[in-house]
Protein backbone atom coordinates (compact mmCIF):
# COMPACT_ATOMS: atom_id res chain seq x y z
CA UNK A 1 -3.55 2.28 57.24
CA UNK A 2 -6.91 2.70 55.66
CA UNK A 3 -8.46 2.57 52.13
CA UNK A 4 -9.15 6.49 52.57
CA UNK A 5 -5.74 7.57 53.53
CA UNK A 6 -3.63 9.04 51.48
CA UNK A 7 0.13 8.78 51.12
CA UNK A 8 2.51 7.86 48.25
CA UNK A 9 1.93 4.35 48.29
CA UNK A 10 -0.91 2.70 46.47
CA UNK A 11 -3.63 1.19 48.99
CA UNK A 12 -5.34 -2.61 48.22
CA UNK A 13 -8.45 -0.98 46.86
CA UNK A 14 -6.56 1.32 44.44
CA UNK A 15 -4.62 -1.25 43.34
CA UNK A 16 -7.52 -3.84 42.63
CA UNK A 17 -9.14 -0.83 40.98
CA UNK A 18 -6.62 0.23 38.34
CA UNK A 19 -5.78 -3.25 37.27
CA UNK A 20 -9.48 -4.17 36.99
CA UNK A 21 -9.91 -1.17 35.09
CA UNK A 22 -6.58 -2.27 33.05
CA UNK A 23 -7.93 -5.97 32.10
CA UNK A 24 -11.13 -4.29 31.33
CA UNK A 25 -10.08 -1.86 29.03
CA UNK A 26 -7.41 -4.88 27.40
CA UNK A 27 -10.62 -6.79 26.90
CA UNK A 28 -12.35 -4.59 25.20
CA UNK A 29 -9.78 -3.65 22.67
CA UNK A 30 -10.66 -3.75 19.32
CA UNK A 31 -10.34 -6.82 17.59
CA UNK A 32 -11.10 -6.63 13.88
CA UNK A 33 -12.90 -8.98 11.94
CA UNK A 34 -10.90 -10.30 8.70
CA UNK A 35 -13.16 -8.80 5.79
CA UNK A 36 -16.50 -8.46 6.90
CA UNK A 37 -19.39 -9.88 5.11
CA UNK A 38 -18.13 -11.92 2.12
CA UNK A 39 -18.68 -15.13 4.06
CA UNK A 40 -22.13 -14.99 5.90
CA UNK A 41 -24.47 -12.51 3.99
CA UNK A 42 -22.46 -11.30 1.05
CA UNK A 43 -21.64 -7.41 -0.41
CA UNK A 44 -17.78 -7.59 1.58
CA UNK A 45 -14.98 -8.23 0.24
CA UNK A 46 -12.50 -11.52 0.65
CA UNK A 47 -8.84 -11.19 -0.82
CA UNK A 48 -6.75 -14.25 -2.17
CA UNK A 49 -2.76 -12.99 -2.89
CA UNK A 50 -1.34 -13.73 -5.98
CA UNK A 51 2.34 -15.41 -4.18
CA UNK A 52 4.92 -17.21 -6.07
CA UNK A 53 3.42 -20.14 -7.80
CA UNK A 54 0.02 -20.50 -5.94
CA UNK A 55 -3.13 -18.77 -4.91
CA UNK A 56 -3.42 -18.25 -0.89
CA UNK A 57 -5.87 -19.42 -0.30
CA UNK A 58 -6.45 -21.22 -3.66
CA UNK A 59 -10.32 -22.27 -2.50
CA UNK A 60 -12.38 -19.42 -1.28
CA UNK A 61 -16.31 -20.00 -0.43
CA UNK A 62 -18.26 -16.56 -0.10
CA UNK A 63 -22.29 -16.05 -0.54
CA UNK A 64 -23.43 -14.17 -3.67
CA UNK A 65 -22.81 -10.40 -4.03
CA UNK A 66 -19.54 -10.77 -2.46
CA UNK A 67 -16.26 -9.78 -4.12
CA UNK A 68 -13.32 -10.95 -4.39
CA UNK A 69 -9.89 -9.62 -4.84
CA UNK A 70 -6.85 -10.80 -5.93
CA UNK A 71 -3.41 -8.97 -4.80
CA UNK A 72 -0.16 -9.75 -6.59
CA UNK A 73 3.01 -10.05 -4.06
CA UNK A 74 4.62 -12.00 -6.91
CA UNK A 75 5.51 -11.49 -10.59
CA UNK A 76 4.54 -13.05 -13.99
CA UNK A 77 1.33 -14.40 -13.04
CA UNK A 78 -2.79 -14.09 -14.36
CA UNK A 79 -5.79 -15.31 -13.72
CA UNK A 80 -7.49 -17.30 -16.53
CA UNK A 81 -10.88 -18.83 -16.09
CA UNK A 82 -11.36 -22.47 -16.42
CA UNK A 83 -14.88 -23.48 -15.56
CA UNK A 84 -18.06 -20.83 -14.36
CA UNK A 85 -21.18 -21.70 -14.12
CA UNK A 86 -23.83 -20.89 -17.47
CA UNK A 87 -24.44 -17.31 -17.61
CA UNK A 88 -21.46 -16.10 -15.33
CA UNK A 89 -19.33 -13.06 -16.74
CA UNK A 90 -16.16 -13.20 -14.94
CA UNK A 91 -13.37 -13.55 -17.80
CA UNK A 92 -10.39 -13.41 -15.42
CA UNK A 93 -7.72 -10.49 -15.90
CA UNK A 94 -7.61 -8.88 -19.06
CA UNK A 95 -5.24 -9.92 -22.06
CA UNK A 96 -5.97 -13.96 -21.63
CA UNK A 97 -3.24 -16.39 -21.14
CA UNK A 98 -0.66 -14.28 -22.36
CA UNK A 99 -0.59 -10.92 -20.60
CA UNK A 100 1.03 -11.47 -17.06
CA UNK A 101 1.08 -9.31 -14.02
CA UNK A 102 3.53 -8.16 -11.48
CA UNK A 103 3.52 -7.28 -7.55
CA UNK A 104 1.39 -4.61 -6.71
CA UNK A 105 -1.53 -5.41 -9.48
CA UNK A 106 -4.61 -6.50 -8.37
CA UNK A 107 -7.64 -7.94 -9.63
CA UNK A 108 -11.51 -8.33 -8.39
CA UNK A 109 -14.90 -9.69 -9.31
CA UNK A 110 -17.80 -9.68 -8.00
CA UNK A 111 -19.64 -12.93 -7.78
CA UNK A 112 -23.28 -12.87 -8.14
CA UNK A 113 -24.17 -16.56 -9.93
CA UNK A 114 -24.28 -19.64 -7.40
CA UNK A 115 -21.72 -22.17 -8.03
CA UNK A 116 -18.10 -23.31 -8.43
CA UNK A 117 -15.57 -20.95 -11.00
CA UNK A 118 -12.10 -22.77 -11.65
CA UNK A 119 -8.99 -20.51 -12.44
CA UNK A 120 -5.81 -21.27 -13.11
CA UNK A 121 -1.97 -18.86 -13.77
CA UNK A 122 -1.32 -20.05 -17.08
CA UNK A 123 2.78 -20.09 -16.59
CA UNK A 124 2.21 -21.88 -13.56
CA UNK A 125 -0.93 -24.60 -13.94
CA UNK A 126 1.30 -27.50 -14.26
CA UNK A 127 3.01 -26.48 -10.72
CA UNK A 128 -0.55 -26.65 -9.49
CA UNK A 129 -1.20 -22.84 -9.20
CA UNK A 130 -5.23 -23.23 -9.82
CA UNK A 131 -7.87 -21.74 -7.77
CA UNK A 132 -11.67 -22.20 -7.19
CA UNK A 133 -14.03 -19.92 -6.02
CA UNK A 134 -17.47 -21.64 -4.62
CA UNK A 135 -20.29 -18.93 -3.98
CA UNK A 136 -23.58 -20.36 -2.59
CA UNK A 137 -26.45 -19.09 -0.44
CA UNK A 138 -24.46 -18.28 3.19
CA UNK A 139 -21.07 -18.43 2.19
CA UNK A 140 -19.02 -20.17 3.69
CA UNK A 141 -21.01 -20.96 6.95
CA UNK A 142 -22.64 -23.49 5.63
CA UNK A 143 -19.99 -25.19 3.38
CA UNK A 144 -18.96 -27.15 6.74
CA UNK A 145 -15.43 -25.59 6.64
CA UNK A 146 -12.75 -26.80 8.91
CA UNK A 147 -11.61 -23.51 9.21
CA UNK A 148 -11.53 -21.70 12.35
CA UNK A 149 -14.29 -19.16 12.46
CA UNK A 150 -12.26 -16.83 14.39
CA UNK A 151 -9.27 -15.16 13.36
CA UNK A 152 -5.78 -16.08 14.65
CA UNK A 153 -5.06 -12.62 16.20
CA UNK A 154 -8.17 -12.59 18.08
CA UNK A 155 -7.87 -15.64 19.44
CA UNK A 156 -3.98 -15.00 20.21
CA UNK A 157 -5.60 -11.48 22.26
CA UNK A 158 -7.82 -13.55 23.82
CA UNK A 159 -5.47 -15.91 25.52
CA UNK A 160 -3.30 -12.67 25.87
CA UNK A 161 -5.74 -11.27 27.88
CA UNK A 162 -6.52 -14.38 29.56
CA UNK A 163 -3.45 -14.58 30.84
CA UNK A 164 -3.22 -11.01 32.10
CA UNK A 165 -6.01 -11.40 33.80
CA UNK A 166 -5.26 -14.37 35.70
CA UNK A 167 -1.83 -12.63 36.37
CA UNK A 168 -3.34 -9.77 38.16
CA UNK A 169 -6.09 -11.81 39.87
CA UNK A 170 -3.17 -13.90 41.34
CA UNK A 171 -1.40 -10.81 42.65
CA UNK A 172 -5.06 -9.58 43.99
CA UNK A 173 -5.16 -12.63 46.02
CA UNK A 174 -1.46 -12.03 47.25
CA UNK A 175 -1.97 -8.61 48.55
CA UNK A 176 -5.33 -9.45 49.82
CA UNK A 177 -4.45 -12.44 52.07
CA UNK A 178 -0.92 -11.06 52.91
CA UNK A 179 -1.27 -7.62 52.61
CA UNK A 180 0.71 -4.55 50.72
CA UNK A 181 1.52 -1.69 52.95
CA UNK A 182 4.59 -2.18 54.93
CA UNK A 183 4.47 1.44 55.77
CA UNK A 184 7.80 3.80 54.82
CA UNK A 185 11.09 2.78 54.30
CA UNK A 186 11.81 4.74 57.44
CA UNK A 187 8.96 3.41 60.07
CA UNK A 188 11.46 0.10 60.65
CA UNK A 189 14.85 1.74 61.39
């Protein structure tokens, strides 16, 4: 049998073609950035959440212009500023030490003024529930972060994908060097 027959079974060159076309289109499936811009040139936005007796992540370095938002998924906590650099207006959320937020309230600042800003929950500072925000000239790229650069989904796609592909290029190589069509069911009766 050919590559231009046609018959209900798929040929070599049809098959090589669709799953090509499979990994390709797998490859190039979206994979979206975390928040874009609050680390490398500033204006995005990079969140911290407000959990149960800490800030995750409780040090965050972005470039200037970027802002940053803080999401409650636990209850009876605030956000009161410890240390900003001179001329910085961030005063935390509103009502001081003693007004306290629950899940679902959120808070964000903007930070335009180079340096570090220390914040602490006021029930919780002795647990250790402090925070620092460090905003300097190209974010966190050049703070020398240990953190990955990419993203833990992408990089779980990409060995996804990797191993997709190799799966199918295996199974190319199997039908290539000992063939697919064994003809119909009823050519060997």
């Amino acid at each position: 049998m050919t590559d231009g027959e046609t018959t209900g079974s798929v040929t070599r060159r049809g098959f090589m073609l669709g799953t090509a076309g499979a990994a390709a289109t797998g490859a190039a499936g979206g994979v979206s950035a975390e928040e874009g811009g609050g680390e490398s040139g500033g204006g995005g936005t990079k969140t911290v959440k407000v959990v149960d007796n800490k800030f995750d992540p409780d040090e965050v370095t972005v470039a200037p212009g970027t802002t940053v938002k803080w999401v409650w998924e636990g209850s009876g906590h605030n956000i009161v500023v410890e240390n900003q650099p001179d001329g910085s207006n961030w005063e935390g959320t509103k009502g001081g030490e003693s007004k306290l937020y629950d899940k679902g309230h959120t808070h964000e600042h903007t930070f335009e003024s180079t340096g570090s800003y220390e914040y602490y929950c006021a029930p919780h500072k002795a647990m250790g529930m402090t925070g620092t925000v460090t905003v300097q000239e190209g974010g966190a790229s050049s703070s020398g972060s240990s953190k990955p650069a990419v993203p833990k989904g992408a990089k779980t796609l990409g060995v996804a994908t990797s191993g997709a592909l190799m799966t199918t290029l295996g199974l190319a190589y199997f039908f290539m060097k000992f063939g697919g069509d064994y003809g119909e069911l009823g050519e060997y009766e």
